[in-house]
C-alpha atoms as a PDB file:
ATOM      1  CA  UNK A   1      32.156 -24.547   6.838  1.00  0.00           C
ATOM      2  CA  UNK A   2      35.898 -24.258   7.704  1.00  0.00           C
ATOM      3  CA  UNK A   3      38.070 -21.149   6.230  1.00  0.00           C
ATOM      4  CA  UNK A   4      41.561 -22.401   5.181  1.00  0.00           C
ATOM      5  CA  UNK A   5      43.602 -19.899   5.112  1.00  0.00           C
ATOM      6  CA  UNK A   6      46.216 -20.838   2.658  1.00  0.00           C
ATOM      7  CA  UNK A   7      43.890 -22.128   0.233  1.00  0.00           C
ATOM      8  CA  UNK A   8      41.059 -19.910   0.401  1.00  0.00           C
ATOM      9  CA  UNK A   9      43.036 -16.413   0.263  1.00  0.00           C
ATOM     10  CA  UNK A  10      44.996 -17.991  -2.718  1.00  0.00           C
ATOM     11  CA  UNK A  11      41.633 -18.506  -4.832  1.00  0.00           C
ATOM     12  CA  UNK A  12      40.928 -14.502  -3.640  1.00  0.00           C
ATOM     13  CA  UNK A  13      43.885 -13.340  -4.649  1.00  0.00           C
ATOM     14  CA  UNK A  14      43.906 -15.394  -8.053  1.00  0.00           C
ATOM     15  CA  UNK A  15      40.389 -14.085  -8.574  1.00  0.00           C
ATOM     16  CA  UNK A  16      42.174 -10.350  -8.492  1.00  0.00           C
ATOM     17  CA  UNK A  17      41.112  -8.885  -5.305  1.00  0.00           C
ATOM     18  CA  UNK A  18      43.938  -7.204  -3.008  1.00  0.00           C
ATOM     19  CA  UNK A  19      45.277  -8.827   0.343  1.00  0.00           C
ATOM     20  CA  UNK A  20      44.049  -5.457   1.694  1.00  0.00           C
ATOM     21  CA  UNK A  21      40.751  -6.286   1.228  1.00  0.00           C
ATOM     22  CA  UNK A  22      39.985  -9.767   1.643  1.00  0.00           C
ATOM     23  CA  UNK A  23      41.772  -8.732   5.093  1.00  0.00           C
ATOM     24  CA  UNK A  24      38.496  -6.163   5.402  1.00  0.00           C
ATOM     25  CA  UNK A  25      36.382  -8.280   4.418  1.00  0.00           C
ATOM     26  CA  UNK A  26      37.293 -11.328   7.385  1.00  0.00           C
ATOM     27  CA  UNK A  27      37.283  -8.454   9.994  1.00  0.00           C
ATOM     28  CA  UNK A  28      34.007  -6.864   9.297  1.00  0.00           C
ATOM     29  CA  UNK A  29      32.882 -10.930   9.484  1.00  0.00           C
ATOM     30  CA  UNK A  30      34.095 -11.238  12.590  1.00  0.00           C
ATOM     31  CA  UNK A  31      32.655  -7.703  13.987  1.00  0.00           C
ATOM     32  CA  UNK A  32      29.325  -9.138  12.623  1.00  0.00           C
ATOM     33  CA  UNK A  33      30.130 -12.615  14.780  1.00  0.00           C
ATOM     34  CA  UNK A  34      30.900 -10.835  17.801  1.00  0.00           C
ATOM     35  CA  UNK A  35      28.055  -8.581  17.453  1.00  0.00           C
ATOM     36  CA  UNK A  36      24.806  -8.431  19.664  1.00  0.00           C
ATOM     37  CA  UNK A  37      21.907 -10.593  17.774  1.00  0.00           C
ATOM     38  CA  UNK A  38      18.293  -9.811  18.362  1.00  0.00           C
ATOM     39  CA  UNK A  39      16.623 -12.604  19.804  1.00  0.00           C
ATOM     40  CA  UNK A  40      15.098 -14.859  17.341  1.00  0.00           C
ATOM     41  CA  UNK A  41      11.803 -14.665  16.694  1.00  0.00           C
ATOM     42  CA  UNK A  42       9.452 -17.727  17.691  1.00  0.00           C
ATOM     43  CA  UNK A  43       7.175 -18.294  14.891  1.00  0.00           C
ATOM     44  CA  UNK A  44       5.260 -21.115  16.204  1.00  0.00           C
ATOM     45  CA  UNK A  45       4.329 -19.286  19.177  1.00  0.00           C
ATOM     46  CA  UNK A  46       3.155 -16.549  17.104  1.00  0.00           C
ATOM     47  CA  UNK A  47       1.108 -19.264  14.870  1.00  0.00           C
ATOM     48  CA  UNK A  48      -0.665 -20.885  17.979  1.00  0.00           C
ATOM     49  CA  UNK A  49      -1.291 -17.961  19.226  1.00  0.00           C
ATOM     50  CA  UNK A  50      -3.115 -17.019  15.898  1.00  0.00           C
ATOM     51  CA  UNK A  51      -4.457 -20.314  15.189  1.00  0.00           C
ATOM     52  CA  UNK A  52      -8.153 -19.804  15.002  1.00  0.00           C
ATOM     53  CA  UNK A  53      -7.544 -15.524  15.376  1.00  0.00           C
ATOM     54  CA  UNK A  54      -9.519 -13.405  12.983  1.00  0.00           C
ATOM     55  CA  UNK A  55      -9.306  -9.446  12.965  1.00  0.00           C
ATOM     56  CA  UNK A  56     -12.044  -8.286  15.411  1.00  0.00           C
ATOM     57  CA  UNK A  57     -15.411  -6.555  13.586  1.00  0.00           C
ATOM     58  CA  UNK A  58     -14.621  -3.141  15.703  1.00  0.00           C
ATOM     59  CA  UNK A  59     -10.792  -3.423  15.098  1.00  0.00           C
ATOM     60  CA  UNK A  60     -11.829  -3.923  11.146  1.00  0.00           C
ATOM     61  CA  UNK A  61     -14.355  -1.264  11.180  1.00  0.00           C
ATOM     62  CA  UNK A  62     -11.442   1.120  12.960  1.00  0.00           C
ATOM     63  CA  UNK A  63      -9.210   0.177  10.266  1.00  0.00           C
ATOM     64  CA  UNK A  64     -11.475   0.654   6.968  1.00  0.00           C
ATOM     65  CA  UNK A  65     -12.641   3.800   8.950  1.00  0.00           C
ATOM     66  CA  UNK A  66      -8.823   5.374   8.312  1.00  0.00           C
ATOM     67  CA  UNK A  67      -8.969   4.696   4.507  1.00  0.00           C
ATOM     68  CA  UNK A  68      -8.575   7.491   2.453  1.00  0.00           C
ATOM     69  CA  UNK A  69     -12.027   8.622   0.338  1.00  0.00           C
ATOM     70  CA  UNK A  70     -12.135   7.345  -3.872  1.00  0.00           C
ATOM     71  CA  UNK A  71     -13.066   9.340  -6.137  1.00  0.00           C
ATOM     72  CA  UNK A  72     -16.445   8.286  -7.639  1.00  0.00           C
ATOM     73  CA  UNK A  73     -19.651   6.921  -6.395  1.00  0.00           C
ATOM     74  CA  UNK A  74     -18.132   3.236  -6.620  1.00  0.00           C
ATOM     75  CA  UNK A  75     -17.181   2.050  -3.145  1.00  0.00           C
ATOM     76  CA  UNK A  76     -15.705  -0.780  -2.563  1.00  0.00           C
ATOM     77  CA  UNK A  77     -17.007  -3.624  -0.144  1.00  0.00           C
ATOM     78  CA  UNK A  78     -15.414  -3.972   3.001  1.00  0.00           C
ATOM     79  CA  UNK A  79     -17.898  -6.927   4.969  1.00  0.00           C
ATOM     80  CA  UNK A  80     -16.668  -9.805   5.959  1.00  0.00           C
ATOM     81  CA  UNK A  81     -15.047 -11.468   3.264  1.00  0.00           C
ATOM     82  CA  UNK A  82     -12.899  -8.753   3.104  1.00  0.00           C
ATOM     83  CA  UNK A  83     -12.330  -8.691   6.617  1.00  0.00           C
ATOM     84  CA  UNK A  84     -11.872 -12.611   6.277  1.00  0.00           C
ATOM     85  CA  UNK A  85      -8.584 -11.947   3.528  1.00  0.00           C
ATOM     86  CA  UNK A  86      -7.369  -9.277   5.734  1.00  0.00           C
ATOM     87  CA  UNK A  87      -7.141 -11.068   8.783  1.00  0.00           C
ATOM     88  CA  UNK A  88      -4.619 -14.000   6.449  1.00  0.00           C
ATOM     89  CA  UNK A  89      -3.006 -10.948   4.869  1.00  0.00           C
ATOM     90  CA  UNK A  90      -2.290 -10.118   8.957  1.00  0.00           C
ATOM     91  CA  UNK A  91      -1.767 -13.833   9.661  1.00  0.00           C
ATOM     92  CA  UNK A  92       0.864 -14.127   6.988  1.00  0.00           C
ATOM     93  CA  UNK A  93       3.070 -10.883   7.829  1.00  0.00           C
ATOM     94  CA  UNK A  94       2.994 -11.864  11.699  1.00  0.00           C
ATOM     95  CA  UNK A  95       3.933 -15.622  11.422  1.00  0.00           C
ATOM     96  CA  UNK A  96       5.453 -15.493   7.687  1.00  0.00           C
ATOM     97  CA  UNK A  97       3.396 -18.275   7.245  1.00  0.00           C
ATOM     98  CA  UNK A  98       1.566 -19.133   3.628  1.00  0.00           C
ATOM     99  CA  UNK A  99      -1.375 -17.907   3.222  1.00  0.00           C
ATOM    100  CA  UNK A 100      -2.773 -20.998   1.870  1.00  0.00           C
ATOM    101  CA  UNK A 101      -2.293 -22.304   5.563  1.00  0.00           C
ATOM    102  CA  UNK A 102      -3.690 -19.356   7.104  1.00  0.00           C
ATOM    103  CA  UNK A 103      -7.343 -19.821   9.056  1.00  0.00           C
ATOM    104  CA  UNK A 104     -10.432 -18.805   8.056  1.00  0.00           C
ATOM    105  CA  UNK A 105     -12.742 -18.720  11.272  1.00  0.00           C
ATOM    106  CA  UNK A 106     -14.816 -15.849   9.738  1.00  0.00           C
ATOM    107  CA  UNK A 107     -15.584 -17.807   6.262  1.00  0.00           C
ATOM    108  CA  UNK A 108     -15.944 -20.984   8.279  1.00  0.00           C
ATOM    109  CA  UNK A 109     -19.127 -19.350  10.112  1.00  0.00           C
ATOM    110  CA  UNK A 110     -20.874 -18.952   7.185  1.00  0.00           C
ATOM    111  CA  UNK A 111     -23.512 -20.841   4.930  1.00  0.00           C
ATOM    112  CA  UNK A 112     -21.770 -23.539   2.409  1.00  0.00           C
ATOM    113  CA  UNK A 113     -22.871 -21.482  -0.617  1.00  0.00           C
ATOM    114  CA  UNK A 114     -21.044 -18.526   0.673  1.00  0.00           C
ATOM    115  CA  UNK A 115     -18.306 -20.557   1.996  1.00  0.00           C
ATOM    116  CA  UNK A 116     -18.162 -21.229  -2.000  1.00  0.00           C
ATOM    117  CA  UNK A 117     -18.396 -17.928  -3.434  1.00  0.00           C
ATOM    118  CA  UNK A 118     -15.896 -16.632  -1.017  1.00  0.00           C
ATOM    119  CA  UNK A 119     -13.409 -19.371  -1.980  1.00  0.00           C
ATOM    120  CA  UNK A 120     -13.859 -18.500  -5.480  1.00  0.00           C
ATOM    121  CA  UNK A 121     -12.702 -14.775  -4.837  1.00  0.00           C
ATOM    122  CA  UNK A 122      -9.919 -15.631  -2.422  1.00  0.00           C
ATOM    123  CA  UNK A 123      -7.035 -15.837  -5.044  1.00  0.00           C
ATOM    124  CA  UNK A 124      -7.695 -12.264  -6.386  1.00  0.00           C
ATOM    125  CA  UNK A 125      -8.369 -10.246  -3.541  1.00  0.00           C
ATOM    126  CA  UNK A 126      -4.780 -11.667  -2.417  1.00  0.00           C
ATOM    127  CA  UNK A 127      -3.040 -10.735  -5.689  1.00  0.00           C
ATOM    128  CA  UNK A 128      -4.715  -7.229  -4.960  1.00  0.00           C
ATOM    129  CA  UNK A 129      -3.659  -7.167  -1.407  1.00  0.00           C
ATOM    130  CA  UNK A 130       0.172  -8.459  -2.541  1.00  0.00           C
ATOM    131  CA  UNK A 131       0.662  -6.814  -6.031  1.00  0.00           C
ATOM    132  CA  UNK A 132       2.988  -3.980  -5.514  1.00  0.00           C
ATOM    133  CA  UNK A 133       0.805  -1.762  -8.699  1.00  0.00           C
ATOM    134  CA  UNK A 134      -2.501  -2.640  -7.204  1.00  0.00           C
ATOM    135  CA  UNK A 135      -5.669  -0.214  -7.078  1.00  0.00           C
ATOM    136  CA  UNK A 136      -5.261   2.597  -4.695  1.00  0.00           C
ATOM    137  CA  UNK A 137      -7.729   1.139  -2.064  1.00  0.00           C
ATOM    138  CA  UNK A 138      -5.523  -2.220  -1.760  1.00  0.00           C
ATOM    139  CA  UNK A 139      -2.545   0.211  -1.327  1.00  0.00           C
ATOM    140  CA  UNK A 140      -3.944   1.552   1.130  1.00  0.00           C
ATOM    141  CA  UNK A 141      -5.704  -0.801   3.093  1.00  0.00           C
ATOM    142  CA  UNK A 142      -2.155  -2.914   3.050  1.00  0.00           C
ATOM    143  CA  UNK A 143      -0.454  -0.051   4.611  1.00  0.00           C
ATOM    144  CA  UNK A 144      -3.250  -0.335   7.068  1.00  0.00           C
ATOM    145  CA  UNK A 145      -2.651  -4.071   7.659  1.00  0.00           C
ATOM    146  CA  UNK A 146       0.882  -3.812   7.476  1.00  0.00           C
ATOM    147  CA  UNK A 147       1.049  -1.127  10.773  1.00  0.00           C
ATOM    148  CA  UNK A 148      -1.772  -3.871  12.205  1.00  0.00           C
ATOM    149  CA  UNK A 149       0.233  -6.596  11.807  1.00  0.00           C
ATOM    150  CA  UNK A 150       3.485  -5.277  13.209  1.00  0.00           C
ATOM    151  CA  UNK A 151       1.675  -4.334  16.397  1.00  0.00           C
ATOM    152  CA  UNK A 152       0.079  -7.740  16.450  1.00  0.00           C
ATOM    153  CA  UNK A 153       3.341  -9.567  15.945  1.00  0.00           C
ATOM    154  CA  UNK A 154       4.947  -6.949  19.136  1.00  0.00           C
ATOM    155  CA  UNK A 155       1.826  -8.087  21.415  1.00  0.00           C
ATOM    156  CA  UNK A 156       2.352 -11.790  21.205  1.00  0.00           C
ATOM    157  CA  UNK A 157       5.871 -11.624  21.238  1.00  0.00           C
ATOM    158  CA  UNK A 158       5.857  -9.721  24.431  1.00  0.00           C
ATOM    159  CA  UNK A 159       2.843 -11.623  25.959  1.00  0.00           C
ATOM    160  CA  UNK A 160       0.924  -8.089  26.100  1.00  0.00           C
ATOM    161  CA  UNK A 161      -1.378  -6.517  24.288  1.00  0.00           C
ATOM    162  CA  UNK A 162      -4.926  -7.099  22.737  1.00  0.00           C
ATOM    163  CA  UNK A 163      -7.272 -10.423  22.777  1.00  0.00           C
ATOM    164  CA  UNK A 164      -6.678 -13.034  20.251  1.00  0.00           C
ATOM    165  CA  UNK A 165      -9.888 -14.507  19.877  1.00  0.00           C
ATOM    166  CA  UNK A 166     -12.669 -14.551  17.653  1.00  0.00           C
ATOM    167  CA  UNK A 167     -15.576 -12.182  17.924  1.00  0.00           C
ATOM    168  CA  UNK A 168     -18.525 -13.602  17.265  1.00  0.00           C
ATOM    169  CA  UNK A 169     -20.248 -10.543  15.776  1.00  0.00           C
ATOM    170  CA  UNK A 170     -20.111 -11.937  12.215  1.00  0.00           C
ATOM    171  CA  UNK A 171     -22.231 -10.390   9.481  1.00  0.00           C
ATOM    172  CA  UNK A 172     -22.951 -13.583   7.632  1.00  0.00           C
ATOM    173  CA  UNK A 173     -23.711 -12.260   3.947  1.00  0.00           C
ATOM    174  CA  UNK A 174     -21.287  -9.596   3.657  1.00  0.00           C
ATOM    175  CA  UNK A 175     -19.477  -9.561   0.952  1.00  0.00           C
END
């Protein structure tokens, strides 16, 4: 899109704004033009490089271990379907992809009932995991995944950093 001067500033200037400012407002454009851009970042590298990723069983087991205590005697379950939605929960905040699109090596390992029953709890352990009032232990454990995920996202964009494969140390009945 072209700026015409003549034109333009007359439609800013009929729309009451000073000369002053729409003066301001062209400079500070230009300053942002001219300015140093990061380098962009290359999603599709980041997406083949977590195309059949899941998070690690020690990495998870590091991660859960940082959670903060509940109050009560109710814990809740952090086996491999949970391990499963936090590894798209990852997947989604490094490549920005949907989450719908996101692998599922873990859940693909196991039995076609649990396959099943894990499919039928996918959609609210993501609204837990995304909703911004959600229980105290999705809080937390997305702060958790959220620190993860921007390390992750460093380490493939840099070509460092931690394996991106599968480990096959999956507990097939977890829940």
């Amino acid at each position: 899109m072209r700026f015409r001067t003549n034109t333009d500033f007359k439609r800013w200037e009929r729309a009451g704004r000073s000369p002053a400012e729409f003066e301001r407002v062209l400079r500070e454009l230009g300053a942002e033009l001219r300015a140093p851009r990061r380098p962009l970042i290359d999603y599709q590298r980041r997406r083949e490089a977590l195309r059949d990723w899941a998070l690690p069983p020690d990495e998870w087991d590091a991660l859960v271990s940082e959670l903060p205590p509940l109050p009560g005697p109710i814990r809740p379950p952090v086996g491999d379907r949970k391990r499963q939605d936090a590894s798209v929960y990852i997947w989604v905040q490094v490549t920005q992809g949907e989450h719908l699109f996101a692998p599922r090596p873990i859940e693909a390992e196991q039995p076609r009932h649990v396959q099943r029953e894990w499919a039928l709890r996918r959609n609210t352990t993501w609204y837990n995991l995304v909703r911004p009032d959600t229980f105290r232990h999705y809080a937390d454990l997305r702060k958790l995944l959220a620190e993860y995920a921007q390390q992750l996202a460093r380490d493939i964009d840099s070509g460092t950093g931690r394996s991106l494969t599968v480990n096959e140390q999956p507990n097939a009945h977890a829940q």
